[in-house]
N, C-alpha and C. Protein backbone atom coordinates (compact mmCIF):
# COMPACT_ATOMS: atom_id res chain seq x y z
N UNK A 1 191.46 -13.28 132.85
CA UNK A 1 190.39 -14.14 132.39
C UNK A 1 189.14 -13.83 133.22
N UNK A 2 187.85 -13.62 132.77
CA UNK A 2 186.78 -13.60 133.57
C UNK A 2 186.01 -14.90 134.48
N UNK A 3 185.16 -14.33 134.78
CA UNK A 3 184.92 -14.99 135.68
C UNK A 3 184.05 -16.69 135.26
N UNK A 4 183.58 -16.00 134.01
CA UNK A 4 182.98 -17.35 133.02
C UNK A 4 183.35 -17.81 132.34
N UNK A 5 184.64 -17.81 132.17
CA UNK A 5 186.08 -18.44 131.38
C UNK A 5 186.07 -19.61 132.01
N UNK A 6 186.66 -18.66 133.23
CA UNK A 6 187.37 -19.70 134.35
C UNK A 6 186.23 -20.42 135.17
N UNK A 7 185.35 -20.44 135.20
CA UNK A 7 184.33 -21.06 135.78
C UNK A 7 184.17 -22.58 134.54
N UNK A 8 184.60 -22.35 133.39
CA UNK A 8 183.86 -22.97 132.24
C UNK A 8 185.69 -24.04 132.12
N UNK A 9 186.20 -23.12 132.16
CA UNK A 9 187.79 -23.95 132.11
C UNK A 9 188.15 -24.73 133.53
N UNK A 10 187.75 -24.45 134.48
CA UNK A 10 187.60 -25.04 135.80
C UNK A 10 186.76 -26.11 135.75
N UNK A 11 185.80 -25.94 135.02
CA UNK A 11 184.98 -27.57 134.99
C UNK A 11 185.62 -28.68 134.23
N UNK A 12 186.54 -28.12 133.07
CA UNK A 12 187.27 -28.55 131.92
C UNK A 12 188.09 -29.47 132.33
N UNK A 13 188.90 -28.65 133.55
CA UNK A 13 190.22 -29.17 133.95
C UNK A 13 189.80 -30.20 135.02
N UNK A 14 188.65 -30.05 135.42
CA UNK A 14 188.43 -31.10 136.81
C UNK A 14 187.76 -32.43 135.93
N UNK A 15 187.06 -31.96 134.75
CA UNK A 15 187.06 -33.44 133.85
C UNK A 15 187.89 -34.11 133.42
N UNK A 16 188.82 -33.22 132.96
CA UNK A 16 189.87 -34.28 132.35
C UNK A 16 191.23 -34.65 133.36
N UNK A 17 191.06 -34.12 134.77
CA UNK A 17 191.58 -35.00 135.92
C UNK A 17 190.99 -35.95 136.61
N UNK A 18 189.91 -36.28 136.63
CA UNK A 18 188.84 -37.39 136.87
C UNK A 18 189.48 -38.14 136.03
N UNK A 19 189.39 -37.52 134.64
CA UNK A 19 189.65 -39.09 133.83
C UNK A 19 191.00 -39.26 133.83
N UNK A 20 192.22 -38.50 133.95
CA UNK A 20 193.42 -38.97 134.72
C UNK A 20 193.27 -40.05 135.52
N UNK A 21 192.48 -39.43 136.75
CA UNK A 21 192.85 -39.88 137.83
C UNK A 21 191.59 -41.79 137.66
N UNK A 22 190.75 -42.00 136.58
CA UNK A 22 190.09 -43.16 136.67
C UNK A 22 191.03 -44.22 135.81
N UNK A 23 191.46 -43.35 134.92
CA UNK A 23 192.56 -43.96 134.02
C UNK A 23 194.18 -44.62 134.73
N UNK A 24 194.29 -44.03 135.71
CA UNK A 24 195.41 -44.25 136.78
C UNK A 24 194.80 -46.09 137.13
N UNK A 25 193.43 -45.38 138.57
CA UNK A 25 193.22 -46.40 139.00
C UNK A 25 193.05 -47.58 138.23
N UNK A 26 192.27 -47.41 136.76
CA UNK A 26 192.43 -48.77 136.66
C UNK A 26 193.08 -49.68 136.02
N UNK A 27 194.51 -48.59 135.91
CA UNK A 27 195.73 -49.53 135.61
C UNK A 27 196.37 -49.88 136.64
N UNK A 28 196.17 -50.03 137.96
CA UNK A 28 196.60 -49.86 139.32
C UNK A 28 196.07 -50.93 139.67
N UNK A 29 194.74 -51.05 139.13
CA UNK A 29 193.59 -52.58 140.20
C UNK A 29 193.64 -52.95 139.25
N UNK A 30 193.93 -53.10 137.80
CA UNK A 30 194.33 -54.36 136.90
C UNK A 30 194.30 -55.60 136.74
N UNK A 31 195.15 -55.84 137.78
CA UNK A 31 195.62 -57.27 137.92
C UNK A 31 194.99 -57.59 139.24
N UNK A 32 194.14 -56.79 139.89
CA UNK A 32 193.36 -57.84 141.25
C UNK A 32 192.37 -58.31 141.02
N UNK A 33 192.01 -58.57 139.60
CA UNK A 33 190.39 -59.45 139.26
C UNK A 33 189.70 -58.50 139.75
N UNK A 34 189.40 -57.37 140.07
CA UNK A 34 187.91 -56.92 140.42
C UNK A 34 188.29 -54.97 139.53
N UNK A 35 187.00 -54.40 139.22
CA UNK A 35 186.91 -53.47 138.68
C UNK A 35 187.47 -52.30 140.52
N UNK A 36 187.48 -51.35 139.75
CA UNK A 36 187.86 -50.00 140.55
C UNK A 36 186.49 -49.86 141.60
N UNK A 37 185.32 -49.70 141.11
CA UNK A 37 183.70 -49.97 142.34
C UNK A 37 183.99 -51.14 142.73
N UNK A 38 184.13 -52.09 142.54
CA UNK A 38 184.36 -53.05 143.22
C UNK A 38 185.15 -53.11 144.61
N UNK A 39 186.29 -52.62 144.32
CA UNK A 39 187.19 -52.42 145.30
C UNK A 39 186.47 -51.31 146.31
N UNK A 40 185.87 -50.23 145.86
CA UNK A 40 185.30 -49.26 146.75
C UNK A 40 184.63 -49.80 147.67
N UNK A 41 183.87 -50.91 147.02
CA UNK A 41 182.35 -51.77 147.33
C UNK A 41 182.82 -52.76 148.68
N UNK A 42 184.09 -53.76 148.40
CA UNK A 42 184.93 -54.92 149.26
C UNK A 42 185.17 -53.56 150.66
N UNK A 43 185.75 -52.44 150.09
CA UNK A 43 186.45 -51.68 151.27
C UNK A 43 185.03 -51.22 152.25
N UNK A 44 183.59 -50.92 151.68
CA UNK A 44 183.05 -50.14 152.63
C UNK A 44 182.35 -51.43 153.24
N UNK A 45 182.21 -52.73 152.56
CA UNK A 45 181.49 -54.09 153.22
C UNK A 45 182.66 -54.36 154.34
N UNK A 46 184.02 -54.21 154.40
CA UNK A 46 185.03 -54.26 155.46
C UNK A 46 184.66 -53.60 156.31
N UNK A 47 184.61 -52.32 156.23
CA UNK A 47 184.18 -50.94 157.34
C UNK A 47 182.90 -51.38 157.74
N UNK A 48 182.08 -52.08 157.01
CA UNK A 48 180.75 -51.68 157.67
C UNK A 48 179.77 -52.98 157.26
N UNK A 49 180.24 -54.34 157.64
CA UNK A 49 179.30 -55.41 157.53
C UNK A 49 178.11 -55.84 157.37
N UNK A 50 177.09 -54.67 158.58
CA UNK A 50 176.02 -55.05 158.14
C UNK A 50 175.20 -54.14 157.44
N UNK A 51 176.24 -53.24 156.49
CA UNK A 51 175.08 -52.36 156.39
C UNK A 51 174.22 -53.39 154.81
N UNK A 52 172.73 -52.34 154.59
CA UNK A 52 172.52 -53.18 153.33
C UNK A 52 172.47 -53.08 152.03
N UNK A 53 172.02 -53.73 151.39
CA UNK A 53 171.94 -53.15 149.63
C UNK A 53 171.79 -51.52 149.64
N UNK A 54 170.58 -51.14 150.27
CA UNK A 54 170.10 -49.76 150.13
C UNK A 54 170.68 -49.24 150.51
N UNK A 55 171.65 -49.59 151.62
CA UNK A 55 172.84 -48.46 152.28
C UNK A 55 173.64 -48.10 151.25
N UNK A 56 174.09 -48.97 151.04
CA UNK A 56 175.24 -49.20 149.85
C UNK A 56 175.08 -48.38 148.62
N UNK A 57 173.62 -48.65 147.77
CA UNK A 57 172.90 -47.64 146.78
C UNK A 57 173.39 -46.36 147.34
N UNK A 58 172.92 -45.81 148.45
CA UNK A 58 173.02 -44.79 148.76
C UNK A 58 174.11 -44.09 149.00
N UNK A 59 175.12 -44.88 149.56
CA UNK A 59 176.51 -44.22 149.83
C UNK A 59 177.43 -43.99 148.35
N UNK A 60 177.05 -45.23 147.58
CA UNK A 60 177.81 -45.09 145.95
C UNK A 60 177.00 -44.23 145.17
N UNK A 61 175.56 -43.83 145.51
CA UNK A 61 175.05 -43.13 144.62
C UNK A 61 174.58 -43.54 143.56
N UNK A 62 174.28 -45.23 143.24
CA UNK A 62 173.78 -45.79 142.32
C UNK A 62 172.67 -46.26 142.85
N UNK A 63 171.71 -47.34 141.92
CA UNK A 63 170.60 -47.84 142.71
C UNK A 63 170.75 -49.31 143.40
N UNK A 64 169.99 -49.36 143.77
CA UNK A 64 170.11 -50.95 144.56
C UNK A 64 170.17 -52.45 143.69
N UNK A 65 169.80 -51.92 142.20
CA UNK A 65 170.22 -53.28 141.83
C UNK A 65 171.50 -52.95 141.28
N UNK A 66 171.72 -52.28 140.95
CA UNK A 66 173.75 -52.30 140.38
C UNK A 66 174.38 -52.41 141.62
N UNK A 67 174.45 -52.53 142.87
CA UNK A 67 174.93 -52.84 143.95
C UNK A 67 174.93 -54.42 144.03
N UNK A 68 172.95 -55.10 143.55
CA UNK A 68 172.92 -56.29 143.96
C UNK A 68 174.01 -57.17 142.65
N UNK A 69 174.19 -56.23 141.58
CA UNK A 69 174.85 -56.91 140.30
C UNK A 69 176.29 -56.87 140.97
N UNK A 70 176.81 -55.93 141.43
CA UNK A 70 178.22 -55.81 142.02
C UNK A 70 178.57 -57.07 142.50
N UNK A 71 177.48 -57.26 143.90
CA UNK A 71 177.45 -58.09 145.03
C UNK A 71 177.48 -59.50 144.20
N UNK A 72 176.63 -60.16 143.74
CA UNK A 72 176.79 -61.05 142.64
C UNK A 72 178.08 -61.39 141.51
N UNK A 73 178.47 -60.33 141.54
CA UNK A 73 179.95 -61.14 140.37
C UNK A 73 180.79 -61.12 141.99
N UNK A 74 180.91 -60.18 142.70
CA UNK A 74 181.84 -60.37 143.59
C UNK A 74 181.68 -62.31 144.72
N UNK A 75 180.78 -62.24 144.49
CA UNK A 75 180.04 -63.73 145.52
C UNK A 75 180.92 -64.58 144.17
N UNK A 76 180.31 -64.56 142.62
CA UNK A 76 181.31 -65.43 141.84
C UNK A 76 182.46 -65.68 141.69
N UNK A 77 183.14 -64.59 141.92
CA UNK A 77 184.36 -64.50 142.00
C UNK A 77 184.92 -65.35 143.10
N UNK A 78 184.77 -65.61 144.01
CA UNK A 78 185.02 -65.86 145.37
C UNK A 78 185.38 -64.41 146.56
N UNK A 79 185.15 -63.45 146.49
CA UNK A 79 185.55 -62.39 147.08
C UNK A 79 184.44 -61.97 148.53
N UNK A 80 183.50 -62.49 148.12
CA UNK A 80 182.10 -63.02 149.05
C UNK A 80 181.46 -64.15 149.61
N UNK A 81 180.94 -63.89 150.35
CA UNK A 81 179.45 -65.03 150.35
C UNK A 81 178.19 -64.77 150.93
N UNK A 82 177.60 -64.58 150.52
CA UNK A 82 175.87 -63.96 151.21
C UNK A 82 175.52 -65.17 151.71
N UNK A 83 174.79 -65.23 152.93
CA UNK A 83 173.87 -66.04 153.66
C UNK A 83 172.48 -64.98 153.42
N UNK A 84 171.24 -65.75 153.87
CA UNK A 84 169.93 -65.41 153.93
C UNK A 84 169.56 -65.58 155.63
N UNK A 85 169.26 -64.45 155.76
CA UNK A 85 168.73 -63.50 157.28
C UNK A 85 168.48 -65.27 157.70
N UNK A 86 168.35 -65.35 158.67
CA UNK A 86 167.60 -66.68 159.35
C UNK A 86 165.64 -65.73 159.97
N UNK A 87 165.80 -64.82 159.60
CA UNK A 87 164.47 -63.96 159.66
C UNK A 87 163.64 -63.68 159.13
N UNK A 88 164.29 -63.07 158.08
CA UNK A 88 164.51 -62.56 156.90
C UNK A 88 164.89 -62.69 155.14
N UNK A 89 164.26 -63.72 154.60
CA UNK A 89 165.08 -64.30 153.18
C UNK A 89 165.48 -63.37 152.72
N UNK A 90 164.24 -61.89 152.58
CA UNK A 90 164.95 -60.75 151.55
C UNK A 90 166.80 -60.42 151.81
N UNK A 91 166.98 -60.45 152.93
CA UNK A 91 168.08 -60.01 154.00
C UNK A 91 168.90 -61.08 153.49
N UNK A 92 170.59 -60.23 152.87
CA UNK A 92 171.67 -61.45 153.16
C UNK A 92 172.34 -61.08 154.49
N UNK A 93 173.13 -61.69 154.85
CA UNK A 93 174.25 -61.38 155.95
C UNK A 93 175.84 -61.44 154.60
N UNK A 94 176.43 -60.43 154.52
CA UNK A 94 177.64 -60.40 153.69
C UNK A 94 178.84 -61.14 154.30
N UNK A 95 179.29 -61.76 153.87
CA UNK A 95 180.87 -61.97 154.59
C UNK A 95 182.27 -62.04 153.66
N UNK A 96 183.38 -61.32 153.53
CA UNK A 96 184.30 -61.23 152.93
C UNK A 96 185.06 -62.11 153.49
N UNK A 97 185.68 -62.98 151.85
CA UNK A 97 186.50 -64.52 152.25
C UNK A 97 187.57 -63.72 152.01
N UNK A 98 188.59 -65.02 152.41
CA UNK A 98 190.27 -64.69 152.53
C UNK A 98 190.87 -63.82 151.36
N UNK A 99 190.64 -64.45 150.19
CA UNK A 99 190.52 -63.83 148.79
C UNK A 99 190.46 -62.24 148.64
N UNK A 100 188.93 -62.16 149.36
CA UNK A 100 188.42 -60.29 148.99
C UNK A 100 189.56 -59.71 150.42
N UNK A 101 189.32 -60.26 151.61
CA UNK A 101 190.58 -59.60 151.88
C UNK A 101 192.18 -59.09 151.46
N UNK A 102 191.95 -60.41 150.78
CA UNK A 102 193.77 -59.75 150.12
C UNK A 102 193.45 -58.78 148.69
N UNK A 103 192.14 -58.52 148.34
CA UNK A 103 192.21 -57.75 147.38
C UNK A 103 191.72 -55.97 148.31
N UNK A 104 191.29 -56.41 149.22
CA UNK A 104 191.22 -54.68 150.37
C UNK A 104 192.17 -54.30 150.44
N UNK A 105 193.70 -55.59 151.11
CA UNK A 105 194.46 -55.06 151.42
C UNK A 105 195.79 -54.20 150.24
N UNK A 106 195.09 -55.16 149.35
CA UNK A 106 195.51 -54.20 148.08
C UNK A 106 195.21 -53.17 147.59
N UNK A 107 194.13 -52.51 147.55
CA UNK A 107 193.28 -51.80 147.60
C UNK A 107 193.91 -50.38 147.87
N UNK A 108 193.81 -51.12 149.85
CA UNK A 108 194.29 -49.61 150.91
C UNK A 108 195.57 -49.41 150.18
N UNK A 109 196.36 -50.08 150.06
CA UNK A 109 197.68 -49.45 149.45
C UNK A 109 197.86 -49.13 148.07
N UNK A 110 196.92 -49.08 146.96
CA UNK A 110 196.83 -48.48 145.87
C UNK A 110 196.09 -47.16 146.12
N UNK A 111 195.24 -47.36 147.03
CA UNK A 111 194.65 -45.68 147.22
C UNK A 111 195.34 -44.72 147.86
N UNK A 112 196.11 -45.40 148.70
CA UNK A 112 197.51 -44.34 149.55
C UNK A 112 198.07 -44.37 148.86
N UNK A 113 198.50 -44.76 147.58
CA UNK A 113 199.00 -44.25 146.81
C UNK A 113 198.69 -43.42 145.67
N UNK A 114 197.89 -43.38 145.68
CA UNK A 114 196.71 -42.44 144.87
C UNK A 114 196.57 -41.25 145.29
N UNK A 115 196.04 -41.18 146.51
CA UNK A 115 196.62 -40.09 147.19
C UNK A 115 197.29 -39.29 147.04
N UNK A 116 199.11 -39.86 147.49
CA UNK A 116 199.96 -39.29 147.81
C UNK A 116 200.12 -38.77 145.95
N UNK A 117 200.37 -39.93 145.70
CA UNK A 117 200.45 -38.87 143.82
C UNK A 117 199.38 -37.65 143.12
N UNK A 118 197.93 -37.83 143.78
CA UNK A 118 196.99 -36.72 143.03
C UNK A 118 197.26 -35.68 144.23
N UNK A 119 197.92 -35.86 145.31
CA UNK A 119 198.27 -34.39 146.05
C UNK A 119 199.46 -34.31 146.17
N UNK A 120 200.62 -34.45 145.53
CA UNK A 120 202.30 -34.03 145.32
C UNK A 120 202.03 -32.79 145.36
N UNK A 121 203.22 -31.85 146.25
CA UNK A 121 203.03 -30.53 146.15
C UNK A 121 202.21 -29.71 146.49
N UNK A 122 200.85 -30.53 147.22
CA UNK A 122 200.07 -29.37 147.80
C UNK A 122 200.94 -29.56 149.37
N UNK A 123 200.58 -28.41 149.76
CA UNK A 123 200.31 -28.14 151.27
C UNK A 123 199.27 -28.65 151.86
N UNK A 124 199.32 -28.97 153.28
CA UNK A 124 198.47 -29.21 153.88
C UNK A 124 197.25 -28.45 153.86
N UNK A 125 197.48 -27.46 154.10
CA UNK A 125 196.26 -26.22 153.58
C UNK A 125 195.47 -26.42 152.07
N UNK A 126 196.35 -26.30 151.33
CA UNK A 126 196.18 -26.42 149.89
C UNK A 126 194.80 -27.69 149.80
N UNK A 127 195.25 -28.90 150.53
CA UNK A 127 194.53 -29.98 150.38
C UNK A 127 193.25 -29.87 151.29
N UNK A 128 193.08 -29.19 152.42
CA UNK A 128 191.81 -28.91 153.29
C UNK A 128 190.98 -27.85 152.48
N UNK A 129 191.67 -26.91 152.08
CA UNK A 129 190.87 -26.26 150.84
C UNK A 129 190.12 -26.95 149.64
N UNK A 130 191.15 -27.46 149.30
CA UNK A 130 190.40 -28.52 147.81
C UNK A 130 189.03 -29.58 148.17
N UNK A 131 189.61 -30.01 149.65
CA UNK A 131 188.20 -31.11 149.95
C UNK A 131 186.94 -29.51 149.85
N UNK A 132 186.55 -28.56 150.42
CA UNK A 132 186.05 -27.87 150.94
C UNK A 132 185.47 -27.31 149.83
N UNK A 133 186.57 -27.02 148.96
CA UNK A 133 185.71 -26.41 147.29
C UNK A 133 184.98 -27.44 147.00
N UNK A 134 185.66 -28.40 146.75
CA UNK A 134 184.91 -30.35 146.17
C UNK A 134 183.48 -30.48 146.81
N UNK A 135 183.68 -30.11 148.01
CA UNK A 135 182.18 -30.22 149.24
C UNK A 135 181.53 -29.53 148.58
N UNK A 136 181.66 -27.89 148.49
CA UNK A 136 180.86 -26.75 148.31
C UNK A 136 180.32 -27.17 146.25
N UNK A 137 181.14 -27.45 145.55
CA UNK A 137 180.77 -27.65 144.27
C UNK A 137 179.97 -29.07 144.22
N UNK A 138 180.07 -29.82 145.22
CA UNK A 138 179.42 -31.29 145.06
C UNK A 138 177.68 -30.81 146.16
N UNK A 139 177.67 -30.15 146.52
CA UNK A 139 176.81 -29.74 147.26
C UNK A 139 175.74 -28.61 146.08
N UNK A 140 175.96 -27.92 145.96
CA UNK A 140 175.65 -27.07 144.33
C UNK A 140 174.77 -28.26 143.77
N UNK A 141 175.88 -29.14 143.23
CA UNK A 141 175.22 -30.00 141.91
C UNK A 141 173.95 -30.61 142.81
N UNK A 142 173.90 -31.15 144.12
CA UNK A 142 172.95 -31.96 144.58
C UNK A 142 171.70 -31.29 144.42
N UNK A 143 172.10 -29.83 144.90
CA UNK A 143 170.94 -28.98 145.33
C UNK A 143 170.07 -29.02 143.42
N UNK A 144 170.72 -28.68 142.86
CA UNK A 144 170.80 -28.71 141.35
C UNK A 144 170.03 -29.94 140.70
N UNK A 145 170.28 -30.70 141.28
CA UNK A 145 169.91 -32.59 140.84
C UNK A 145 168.42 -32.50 141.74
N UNK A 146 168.47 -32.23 143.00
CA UNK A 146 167.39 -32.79 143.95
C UNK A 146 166.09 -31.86 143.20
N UNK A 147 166.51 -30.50 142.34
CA UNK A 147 165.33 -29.17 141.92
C UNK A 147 165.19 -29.87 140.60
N UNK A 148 165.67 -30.54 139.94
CA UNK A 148 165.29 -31.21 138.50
C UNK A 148 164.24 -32.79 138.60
N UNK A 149 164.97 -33.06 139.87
CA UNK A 149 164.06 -34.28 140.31
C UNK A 149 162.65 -33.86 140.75
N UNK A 150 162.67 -32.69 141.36
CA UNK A 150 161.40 -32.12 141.47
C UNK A 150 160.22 -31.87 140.57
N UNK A 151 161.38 -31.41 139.75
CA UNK A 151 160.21 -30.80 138.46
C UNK A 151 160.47 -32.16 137.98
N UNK A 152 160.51 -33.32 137.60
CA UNK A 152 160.39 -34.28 136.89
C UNK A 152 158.85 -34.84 137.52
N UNK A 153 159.07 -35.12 138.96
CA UNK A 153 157.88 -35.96 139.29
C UNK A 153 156.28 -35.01 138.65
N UNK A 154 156.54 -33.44 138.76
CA UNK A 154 155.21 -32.68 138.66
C UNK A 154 154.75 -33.58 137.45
């Protein structure tokens, strides 16, 4: 097969394992009341309390108000509660209730399991390779994205 086969069937196959692998998760987080971002969203507000909306935009790669929409059903839900900066109104302070904890701790153990099933059978090697292609092809597209954003603003 050449090289633009497999370049073209390689994109093929990594789409329709994404959607495996989204189709997995969200028969997996199902039953914990919150969507699959959501859970991403509870796990990195665990790791990292104060970071803020814009952090958050930035690390998920969406913008800051689909974060503040996240943050909002999650506060309804009971899985949150924002306070206002005592400084600062723009500023919440986040805090995860008992609730969103037991849905993290659900979470960590649906993704270790996620894991261990989307890498059955690799090698250890096998799997330091794959992050490294993933890096090098997710790095491509940015460079790719950041030169279209360019020519958009001209």
């Amino acid at each position: 097969m050449d090289r633009k086969q497999l370049a073209h069937d390689s994109i093929m196959r990594f789409r329709k394992t994404d959607t495996m692998l989204r189709r997995y998760l969200d028969r997996k987080v199902s039953n914990t009341g919150v969507f699959p971002t959501q859970h991403r969203l509870l796990m990195e507000l665990d790791r990292n309390p104060s970071c803020s909306q814009v952090d958050l935009a930035e690390k998920f790669d969406v913008s800051a108000a689909a974060i503040a929409v996240s943050l909002k059903k999650l506060e309804k839900g009971g899985y949150i509660t924002r306070l206002a900066d005592e400084n600062d109104n723009r500023i919440n302070q986040v805090s995860i209730t008992s609730k969103g904890k037991e849905v993290i701790h659900k979470s960590i153990l649906i993704f270790q399991e996620t894991d261990r099933c989307f890498f059955e059978g690799f090698t250890d090697e096998e799997v330091e390779q794959f992050f490294h292609f993933m890096e090098k092809a997710y790095k491509n597209m940015a460079e790719q994205n950041s030169r279209l954003d360019a020519e958009e603003r001209k």
